[in-house]
N, C-alpha and C. Protein backbone atom coordinates (compact mmCIF):
# COMPACT_ATOMS: atom_id res chain seq x y z
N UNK A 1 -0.60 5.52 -32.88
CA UNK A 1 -0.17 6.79 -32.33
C UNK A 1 -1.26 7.29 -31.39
N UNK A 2 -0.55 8.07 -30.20
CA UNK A 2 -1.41 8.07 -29.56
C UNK A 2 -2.32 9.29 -29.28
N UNK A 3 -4.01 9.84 -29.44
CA UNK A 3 -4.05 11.20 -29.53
C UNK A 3 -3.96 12.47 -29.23
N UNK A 4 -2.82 12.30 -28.43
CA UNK A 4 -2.55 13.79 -28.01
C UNK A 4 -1.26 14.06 -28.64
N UNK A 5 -0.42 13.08 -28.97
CA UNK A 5 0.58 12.84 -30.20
C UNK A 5 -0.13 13.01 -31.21
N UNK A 6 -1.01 12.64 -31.91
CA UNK A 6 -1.65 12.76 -33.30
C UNK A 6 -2.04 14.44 -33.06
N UNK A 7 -3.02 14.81 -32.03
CA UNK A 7 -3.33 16.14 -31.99
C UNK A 7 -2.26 17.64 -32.17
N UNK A 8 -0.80 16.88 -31.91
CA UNK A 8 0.05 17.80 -31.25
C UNK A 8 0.80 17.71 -32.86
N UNK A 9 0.75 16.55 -33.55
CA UNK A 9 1.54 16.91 -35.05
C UNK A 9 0.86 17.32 -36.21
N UNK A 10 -0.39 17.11 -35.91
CA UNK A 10 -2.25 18.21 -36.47
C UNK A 10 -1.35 19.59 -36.52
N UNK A 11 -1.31 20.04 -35.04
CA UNK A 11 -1.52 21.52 -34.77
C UNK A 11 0.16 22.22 -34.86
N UNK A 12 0.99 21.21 -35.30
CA UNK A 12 2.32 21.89 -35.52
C UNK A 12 2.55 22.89 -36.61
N UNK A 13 1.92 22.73 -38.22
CA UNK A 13 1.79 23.00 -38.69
C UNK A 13 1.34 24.87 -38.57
N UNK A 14 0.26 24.92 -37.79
CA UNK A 14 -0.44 25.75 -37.53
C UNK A 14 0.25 26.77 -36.39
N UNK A 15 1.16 26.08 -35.64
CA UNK A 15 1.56 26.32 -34.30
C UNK A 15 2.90 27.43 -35.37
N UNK A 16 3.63 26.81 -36.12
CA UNK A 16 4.58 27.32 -36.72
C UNK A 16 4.76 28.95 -37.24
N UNK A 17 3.45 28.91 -37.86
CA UNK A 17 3.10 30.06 -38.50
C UNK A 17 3.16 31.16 -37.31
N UNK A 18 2.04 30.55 -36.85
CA UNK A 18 1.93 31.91 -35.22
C UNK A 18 3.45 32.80 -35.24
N UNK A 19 3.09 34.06 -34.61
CA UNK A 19 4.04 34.59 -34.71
C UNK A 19 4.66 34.19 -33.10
N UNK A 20 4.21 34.05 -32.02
CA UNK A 20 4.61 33.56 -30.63
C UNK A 20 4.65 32.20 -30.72
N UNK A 21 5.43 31.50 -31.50
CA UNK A 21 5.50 29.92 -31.66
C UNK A 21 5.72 29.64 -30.61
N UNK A 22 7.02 29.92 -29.72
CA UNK A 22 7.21 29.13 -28.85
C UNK A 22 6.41 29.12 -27.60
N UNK A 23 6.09 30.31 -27.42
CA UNK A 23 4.29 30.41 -26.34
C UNK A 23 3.85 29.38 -26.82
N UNK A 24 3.02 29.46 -27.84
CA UNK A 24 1.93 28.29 -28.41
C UNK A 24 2.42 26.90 -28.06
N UNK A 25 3.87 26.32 -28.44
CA UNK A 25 4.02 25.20 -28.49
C UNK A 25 4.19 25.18 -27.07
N UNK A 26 4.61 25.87 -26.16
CA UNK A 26 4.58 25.40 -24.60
C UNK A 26 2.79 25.36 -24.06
N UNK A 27 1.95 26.25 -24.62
CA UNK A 27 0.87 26.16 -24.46
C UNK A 27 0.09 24.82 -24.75
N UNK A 28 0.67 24.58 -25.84
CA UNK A 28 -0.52 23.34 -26.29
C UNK A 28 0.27 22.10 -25.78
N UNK A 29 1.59 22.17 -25.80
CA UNK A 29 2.39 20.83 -25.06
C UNK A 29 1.79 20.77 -23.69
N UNK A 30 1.90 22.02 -22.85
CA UNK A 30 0.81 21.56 -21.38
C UNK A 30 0.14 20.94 -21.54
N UNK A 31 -0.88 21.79 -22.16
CA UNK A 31 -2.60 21.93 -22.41
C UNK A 31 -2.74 20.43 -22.67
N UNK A 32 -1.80 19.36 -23.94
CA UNK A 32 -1.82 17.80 -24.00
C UNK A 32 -1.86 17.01 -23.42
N UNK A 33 -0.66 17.44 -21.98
CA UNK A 33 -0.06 16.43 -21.22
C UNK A 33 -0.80 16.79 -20.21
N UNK A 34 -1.80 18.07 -19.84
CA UNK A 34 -2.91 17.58 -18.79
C UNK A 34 -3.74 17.11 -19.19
N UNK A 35 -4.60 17.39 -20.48
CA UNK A 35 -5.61 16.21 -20.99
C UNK A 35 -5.27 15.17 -20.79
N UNK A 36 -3.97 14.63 -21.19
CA UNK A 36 -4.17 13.24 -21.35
C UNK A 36 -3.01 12.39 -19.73
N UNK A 37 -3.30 13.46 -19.07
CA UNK A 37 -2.61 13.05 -17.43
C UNK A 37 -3.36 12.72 -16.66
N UNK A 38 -3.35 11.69 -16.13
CA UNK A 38 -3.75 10.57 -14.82
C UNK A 38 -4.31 11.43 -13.71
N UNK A 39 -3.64 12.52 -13.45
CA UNK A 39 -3.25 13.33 -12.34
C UNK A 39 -5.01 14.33 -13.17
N UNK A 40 -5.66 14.99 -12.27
CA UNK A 40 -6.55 16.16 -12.51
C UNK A 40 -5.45 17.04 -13.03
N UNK A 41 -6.32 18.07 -13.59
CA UNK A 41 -5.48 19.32 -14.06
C UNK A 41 -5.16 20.61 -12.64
N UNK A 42 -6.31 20.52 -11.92
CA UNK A 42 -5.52 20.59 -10.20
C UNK A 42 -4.43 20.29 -9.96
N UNK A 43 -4.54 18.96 -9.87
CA UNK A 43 -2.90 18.66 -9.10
C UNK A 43 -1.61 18.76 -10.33
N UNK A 44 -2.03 18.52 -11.30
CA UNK A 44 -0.57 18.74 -12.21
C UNK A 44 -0.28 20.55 -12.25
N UNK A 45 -1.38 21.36 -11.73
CA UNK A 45 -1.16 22.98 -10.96
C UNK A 45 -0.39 22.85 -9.94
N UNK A 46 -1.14 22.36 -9.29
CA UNK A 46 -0.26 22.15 -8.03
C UNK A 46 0.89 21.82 -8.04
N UNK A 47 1.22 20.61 -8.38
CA UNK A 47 2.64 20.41 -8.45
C UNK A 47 3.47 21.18 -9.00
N UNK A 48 3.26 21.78 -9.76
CA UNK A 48 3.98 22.96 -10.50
C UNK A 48 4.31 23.97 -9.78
N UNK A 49 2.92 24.45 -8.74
CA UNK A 49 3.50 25.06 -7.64
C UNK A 49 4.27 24.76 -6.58
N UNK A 50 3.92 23.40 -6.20
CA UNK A 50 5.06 22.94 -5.11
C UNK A 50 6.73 22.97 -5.56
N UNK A 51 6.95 22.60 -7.24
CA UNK A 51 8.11 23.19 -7.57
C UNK A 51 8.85 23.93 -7.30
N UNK A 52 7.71 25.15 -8.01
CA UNK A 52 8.25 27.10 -8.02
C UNK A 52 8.82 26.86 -6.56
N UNK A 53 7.35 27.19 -5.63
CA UNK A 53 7.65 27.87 -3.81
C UNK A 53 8.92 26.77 -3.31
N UNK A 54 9.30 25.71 -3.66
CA UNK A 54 10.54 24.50 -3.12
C UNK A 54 11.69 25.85 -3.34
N UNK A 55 12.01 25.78 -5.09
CA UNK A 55 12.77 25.97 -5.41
C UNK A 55 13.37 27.52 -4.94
N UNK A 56 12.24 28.45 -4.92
CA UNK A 56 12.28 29.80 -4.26
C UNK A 56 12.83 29.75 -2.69
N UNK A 57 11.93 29.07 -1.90
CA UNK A 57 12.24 28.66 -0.86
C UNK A 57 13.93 28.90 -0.57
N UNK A 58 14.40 27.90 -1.45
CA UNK A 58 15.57 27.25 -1.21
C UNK A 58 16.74 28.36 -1.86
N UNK A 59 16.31 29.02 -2.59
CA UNK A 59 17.32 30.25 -3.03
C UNK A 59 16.99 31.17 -2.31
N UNK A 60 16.04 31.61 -1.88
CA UNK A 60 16.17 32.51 -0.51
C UNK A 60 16.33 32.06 0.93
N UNK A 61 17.33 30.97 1.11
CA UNK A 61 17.81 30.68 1.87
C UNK A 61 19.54 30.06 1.64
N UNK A 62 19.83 31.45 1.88
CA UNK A 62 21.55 31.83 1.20
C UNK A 62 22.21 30.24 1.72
N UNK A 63 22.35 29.88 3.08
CA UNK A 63 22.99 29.17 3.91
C UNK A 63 22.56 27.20 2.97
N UNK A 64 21.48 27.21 2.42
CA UNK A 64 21.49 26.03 2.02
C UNK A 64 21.80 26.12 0.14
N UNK A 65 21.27 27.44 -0.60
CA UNK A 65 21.69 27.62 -1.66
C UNK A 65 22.77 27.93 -1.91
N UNK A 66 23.76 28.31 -0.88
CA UNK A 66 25.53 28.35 -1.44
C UNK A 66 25.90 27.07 -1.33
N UNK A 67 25.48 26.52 -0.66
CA UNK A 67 26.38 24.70 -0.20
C UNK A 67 25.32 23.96 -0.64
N UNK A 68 24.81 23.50 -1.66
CA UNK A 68 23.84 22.66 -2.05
C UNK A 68 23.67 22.41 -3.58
N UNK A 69 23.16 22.08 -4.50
CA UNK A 69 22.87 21.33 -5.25
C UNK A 69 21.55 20.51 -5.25
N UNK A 70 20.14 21.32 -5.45
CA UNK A 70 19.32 20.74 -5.09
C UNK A 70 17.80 20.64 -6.02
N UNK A 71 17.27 19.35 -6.50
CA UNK A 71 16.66 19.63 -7.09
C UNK A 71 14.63 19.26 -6.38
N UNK A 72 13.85 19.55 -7.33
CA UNK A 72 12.75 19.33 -5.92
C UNK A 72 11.51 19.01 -7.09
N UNK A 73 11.14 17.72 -7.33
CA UNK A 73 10.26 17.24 -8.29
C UNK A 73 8.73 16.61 -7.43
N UNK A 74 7.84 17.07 -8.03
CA UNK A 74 6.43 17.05 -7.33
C UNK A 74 5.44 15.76 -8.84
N UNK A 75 4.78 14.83 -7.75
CA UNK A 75 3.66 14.33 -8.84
C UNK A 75 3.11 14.00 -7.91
N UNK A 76 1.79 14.73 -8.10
CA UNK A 76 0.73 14.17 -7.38
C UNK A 76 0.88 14.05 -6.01
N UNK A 77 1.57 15.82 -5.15
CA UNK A 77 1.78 15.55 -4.26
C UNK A 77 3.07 15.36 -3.76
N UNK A 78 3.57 14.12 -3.71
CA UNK A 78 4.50 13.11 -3.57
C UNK A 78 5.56 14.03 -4.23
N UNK A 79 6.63 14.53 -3.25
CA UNK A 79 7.66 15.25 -3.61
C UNK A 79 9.31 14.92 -3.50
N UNK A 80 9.75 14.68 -4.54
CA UNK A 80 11.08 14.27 -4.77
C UNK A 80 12.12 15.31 -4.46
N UNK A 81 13.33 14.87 -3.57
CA UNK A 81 14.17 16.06 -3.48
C UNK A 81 15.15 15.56 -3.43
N UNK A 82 16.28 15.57 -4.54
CA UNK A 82 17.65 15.03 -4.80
C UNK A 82 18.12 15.86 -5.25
N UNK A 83 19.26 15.35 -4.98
CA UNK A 83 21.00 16.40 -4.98
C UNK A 83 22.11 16.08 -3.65
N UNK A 84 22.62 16.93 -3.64
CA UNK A 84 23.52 17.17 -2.86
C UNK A 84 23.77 18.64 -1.66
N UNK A 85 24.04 18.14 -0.73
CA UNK A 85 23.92 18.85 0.76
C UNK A 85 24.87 18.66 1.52
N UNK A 86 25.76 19.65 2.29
CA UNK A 86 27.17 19.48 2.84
C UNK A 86 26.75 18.69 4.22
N UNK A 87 25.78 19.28 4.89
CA UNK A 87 25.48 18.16 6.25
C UNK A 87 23.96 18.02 6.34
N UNK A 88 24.85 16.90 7.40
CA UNK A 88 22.62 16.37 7.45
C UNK A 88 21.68 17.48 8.17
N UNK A 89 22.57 18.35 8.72
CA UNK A 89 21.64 19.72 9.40
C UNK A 89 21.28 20.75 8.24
N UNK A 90 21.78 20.76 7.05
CA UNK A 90 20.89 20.83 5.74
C UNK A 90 20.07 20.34 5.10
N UNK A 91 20.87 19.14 5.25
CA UNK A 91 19.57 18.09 4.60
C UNK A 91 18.31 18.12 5.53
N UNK A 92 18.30 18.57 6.81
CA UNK A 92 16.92 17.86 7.33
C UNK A 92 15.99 19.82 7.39
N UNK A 93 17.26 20.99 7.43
CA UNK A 93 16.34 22.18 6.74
C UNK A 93 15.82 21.96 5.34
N UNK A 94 16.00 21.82 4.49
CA UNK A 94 15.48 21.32 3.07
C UNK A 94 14.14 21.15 3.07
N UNK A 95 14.29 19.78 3.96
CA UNK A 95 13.36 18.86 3.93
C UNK A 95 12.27 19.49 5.25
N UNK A 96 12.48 20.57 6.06
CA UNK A 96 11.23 21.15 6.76
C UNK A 96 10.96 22.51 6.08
N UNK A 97 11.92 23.11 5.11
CA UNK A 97 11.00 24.02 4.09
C UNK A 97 10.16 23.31 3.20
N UNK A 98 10.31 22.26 3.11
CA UNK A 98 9.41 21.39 1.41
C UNK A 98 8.06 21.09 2.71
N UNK A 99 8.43 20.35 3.68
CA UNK A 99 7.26 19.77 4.25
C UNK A 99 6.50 21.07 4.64
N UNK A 100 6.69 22.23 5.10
CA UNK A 100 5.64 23.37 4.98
C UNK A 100 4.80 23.74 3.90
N UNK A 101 5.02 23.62 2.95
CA UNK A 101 4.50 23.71 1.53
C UNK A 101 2.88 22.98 1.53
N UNK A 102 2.13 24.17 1.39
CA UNK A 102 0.72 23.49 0.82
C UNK A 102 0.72 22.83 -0.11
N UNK A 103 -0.87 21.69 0.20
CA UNK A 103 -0.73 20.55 -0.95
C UNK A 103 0.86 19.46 -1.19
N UNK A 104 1.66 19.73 -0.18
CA UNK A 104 2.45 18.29 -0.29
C UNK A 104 2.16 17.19 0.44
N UNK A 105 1.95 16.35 0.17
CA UNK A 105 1.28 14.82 0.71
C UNK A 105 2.30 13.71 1.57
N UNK A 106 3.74 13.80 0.61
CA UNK A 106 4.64 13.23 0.78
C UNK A 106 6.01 13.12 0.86
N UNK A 107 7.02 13.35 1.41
CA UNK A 107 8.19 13.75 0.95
C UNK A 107 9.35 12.50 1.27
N UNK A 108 10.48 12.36 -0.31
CA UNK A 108 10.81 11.26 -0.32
C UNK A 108 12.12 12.12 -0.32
N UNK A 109 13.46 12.21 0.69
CA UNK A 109 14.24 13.45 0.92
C UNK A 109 15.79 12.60 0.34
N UNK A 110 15.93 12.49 -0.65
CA UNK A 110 16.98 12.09 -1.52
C UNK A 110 18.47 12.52 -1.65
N UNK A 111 18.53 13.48 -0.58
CA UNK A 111 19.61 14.30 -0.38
C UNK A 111 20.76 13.56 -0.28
N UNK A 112 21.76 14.13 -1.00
CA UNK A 112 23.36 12.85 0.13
C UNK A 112 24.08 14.14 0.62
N UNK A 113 24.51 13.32 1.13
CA UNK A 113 25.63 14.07 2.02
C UNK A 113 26.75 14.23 1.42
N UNK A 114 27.07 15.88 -0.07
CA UNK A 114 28.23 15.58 -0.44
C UNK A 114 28.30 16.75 -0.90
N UNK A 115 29.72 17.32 -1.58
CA UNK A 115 29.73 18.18 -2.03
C UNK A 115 29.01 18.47 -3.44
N UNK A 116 28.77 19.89 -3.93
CA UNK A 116 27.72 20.14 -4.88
C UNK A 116 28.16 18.92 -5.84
N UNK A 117 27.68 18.69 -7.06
CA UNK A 117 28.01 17.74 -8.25
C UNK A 117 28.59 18.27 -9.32
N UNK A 118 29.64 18.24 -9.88
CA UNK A 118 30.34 18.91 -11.25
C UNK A 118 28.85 18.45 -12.71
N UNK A 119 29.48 19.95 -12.90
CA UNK A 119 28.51 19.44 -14.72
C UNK A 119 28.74 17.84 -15.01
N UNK A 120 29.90 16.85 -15.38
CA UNK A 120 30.04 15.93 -16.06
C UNK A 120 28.87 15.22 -15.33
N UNK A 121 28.79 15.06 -14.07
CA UNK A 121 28.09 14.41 -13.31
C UNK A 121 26.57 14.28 -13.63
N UNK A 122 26.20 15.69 -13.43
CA UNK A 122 24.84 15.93 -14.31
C UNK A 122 24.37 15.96 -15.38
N UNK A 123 25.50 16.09 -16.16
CA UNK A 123 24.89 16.02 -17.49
C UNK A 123 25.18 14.21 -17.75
N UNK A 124 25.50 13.36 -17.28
CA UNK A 124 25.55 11.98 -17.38
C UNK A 124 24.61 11.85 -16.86
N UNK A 125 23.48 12.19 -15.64
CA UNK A 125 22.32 12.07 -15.35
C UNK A 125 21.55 12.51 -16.20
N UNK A 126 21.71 13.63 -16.94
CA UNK A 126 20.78 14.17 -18.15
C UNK A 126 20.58 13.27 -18.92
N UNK A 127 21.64 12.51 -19.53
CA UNK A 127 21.94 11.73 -20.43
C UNK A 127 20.96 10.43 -20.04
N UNK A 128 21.18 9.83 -19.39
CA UNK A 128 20.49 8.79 -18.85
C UNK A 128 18.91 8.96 -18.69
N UNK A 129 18.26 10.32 -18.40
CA UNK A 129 17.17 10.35 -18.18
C UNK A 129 17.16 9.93 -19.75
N UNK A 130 17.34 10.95 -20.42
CA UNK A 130 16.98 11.36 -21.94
C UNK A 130 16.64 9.81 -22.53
N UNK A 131 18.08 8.46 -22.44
CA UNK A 131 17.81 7.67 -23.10
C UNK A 131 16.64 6.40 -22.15
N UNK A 132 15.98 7.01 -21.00
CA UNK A 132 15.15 6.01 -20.48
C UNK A 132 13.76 6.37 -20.77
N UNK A 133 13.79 7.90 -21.19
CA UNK A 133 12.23 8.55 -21.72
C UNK A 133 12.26 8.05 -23.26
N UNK A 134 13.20 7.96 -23.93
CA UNK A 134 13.01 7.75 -25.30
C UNK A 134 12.75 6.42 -25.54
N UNK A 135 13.10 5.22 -24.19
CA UNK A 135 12.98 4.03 -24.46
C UNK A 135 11.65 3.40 -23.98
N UNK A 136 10.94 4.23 -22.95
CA UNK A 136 9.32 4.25 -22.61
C UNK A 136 8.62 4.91 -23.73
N UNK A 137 9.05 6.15 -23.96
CA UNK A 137 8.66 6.10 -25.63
C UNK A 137 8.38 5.52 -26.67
N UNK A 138 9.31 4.84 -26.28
CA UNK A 138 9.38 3.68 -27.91
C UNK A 138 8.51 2.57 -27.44
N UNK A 139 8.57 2.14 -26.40
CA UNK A 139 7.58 1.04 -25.69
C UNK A 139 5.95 1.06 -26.06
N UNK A 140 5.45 -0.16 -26.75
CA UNK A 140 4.33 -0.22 -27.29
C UNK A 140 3.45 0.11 -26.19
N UNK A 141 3.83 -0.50 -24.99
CA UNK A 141 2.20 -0.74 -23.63
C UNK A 141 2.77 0.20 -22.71
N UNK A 142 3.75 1.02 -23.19
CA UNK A 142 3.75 2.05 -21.47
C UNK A 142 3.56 3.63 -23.02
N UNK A 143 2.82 4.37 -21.28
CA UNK A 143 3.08 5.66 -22.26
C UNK A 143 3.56 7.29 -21.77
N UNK A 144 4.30 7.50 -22.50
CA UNK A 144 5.44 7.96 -21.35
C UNK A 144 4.44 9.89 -20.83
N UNK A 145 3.45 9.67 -20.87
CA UNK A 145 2.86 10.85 -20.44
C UNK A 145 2.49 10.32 -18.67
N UNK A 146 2.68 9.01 -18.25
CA UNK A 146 2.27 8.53 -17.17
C UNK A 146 3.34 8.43 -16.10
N UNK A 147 4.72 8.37 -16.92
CA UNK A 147 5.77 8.29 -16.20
C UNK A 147 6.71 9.82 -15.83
N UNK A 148 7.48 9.65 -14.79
CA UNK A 148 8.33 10.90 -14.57
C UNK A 148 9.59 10.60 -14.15
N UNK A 149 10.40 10.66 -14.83
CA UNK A 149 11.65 10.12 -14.43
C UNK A 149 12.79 11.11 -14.32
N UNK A 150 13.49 10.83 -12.82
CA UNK A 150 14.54 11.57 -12.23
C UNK A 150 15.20 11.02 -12.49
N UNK A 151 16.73 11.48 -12.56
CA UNK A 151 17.86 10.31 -12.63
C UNK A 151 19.27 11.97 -11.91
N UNK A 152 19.50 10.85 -10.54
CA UNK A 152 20.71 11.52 -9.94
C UNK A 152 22.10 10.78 -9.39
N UNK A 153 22.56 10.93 -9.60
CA UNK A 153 23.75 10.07 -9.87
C UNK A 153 23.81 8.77 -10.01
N UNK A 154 23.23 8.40 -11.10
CA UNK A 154 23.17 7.38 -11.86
C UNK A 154 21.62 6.06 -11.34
N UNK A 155 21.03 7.00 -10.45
CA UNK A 155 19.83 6.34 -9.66
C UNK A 155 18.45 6.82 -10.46
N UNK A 156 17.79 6.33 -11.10
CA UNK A 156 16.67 6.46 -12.10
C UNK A 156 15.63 6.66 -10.76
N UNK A 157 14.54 7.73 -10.66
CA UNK A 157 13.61 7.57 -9.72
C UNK A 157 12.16 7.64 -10.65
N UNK A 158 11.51 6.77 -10.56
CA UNK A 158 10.34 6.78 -11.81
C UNK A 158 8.86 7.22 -10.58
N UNK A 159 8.33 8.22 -11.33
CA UNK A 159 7.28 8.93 -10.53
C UNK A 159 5.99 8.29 -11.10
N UNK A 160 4.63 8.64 -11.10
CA UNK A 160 3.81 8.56 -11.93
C UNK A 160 2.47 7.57 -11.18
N UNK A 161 0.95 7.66 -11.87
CA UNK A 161 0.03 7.00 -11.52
C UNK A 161 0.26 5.69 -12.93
N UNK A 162 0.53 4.65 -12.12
CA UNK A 162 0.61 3.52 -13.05
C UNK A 162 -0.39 2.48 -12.40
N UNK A 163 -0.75 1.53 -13.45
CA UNK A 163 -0.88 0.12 -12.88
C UNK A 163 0.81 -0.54 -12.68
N UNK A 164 -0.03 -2.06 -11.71
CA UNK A 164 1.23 -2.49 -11.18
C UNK A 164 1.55 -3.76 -12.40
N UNK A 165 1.23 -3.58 -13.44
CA UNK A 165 1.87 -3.93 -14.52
C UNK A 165 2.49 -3.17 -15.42
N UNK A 166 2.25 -1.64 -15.67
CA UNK A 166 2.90 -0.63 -16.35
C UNK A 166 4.31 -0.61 -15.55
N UNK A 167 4.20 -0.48 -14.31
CA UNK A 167 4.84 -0.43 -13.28
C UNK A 167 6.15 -1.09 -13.55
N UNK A 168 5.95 -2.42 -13.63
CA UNK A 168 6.94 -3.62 -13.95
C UNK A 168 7.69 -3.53 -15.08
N UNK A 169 7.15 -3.06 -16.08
CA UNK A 169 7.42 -2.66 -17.36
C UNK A 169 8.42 -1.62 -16.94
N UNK A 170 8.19 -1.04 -16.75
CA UNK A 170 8.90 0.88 -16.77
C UNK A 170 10.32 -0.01 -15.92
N UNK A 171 9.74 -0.89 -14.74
CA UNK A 171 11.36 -1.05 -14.27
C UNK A 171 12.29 -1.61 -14.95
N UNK A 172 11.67 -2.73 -15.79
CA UNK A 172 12.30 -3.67 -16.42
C UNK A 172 12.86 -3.01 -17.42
N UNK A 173 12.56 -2.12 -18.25
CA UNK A 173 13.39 -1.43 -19.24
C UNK A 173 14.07 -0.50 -18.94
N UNK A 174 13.87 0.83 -17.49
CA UNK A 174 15.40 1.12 -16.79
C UNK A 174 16.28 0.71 -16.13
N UNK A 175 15.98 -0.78 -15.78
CA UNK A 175 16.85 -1.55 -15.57
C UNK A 175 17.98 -1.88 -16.52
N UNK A 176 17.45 -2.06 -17.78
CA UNK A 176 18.17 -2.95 -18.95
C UNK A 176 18.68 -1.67 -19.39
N UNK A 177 18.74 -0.36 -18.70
CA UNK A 177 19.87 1.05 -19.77
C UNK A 177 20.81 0.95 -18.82
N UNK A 178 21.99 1.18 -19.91
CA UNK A 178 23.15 1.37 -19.71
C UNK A 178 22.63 2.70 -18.77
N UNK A 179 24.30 2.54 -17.68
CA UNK A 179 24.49 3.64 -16.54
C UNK A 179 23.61 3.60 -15.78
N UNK A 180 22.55 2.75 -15.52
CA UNK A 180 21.78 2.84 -13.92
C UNK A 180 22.27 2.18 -12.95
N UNK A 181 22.65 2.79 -12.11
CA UNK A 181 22.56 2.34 -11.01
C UNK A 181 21.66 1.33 -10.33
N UNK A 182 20.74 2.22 -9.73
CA UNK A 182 19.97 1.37 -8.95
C UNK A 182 18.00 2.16 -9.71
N UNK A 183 17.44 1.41 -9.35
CA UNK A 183 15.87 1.91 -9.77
C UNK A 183 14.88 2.19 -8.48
N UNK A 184 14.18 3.29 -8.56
CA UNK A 184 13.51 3.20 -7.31
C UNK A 184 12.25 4.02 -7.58
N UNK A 185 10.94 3.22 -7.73
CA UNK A 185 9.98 3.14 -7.74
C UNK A 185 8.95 4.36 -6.64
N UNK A 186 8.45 5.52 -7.03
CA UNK A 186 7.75 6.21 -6.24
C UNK A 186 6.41 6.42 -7.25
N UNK A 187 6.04 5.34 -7.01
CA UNK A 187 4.62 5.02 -7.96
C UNK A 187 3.18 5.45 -7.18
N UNK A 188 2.28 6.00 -7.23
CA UNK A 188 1.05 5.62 -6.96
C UNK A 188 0.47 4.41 -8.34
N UNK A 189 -0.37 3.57 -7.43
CA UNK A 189 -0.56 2.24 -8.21
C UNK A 189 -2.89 2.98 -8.04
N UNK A 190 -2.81 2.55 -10.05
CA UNK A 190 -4.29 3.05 -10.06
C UNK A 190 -4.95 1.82 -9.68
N UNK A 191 -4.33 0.69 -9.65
CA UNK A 191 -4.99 -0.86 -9.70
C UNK A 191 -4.69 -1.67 -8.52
């Protein structure tokens, strides 16, 4: 087990009692996954901010938040933006509000050209993330604090600072889940 897992079922106990449990447990679940993240505790800030200002961005901008479907995932920089967008003269505003954004490095603009996505749709992407984190989970040599995985219509996008053997790994087992589509690799490689 690994120790920020061992640390985090230590302090559950303790976490329980508190009377602001669920503060605490979002507190110390961060507080874990930047200790034990690849990324400085800078940039896993950062990205958090490139999130928020995306996502704000994009709801105060009526004309792409009524006709859109859009989601906007940051690691290390390197910013993911999938969903759905009625034309490519949305898709390419999107993608020059994200590229204004301090601290973005990279932008990988995932948009299609379609109408928004019904719940079933997304929540079958939910679904799919859920059973590809639980299966890097379960994986002895990957560890899923390294990985970040999107999944939009049925397309797994795996984020994260890996070696290019973790790397191989992570594909090879969202490859082998049911409902993927296709796999697509937006790795920084530490090796």
């Amino acid at each position: 087990m690994s120790l920020s897992k061992l640390a985090l079922l230590l302090l559950l106990p303790l976490i329980v009692l508190q009377g602001c449990a669920t503060a605490v447990v979002t507190g110390a679940a961060t507080g874990a996954s930047i200790v034990h993240d690849r990324r400085t505790a800078g940039s896993v800030i950062d990205d958090q901010g490139i999130e928020f200002k995306a996502s704000l961005a994009i709801y105060n901008n009526k004309e792409i938040y009524d006709q859109s479907h859009i989601n906007v995932t940051s690691y290390n920089g390197t910013v993911l933006i999938t969903g759905e967008t009625l034309t490519e003269q949305l898709k390419q505003k999107v993608y020059n509000l994200v590229r204004n954004l301090p601290k973005v490095r990279t932008i990988h603009n995932e948009l299609i050209i379609a109408a928004p996505s019904a719940l079933p749709s997304r929540s079958s992407d939910a679904w799919i993330t859920s059973k590809v984190k639980a299966k890097i989970t379960a994986d002895e040599y990957l560890d899923p604090f390294f990985i970040k995985v999107v999944t939009e219509h049925g397309i797994v996008y795996l984020m994260g600072v890996v070696s290019r053997a973790e790397a191989d790994r992570a594909v090879s087992i969202v490859s082998n889940s049911a409902g993927v589509q296709r796999v697509v690799k937006l790795f920084e490689y530490s090796n």
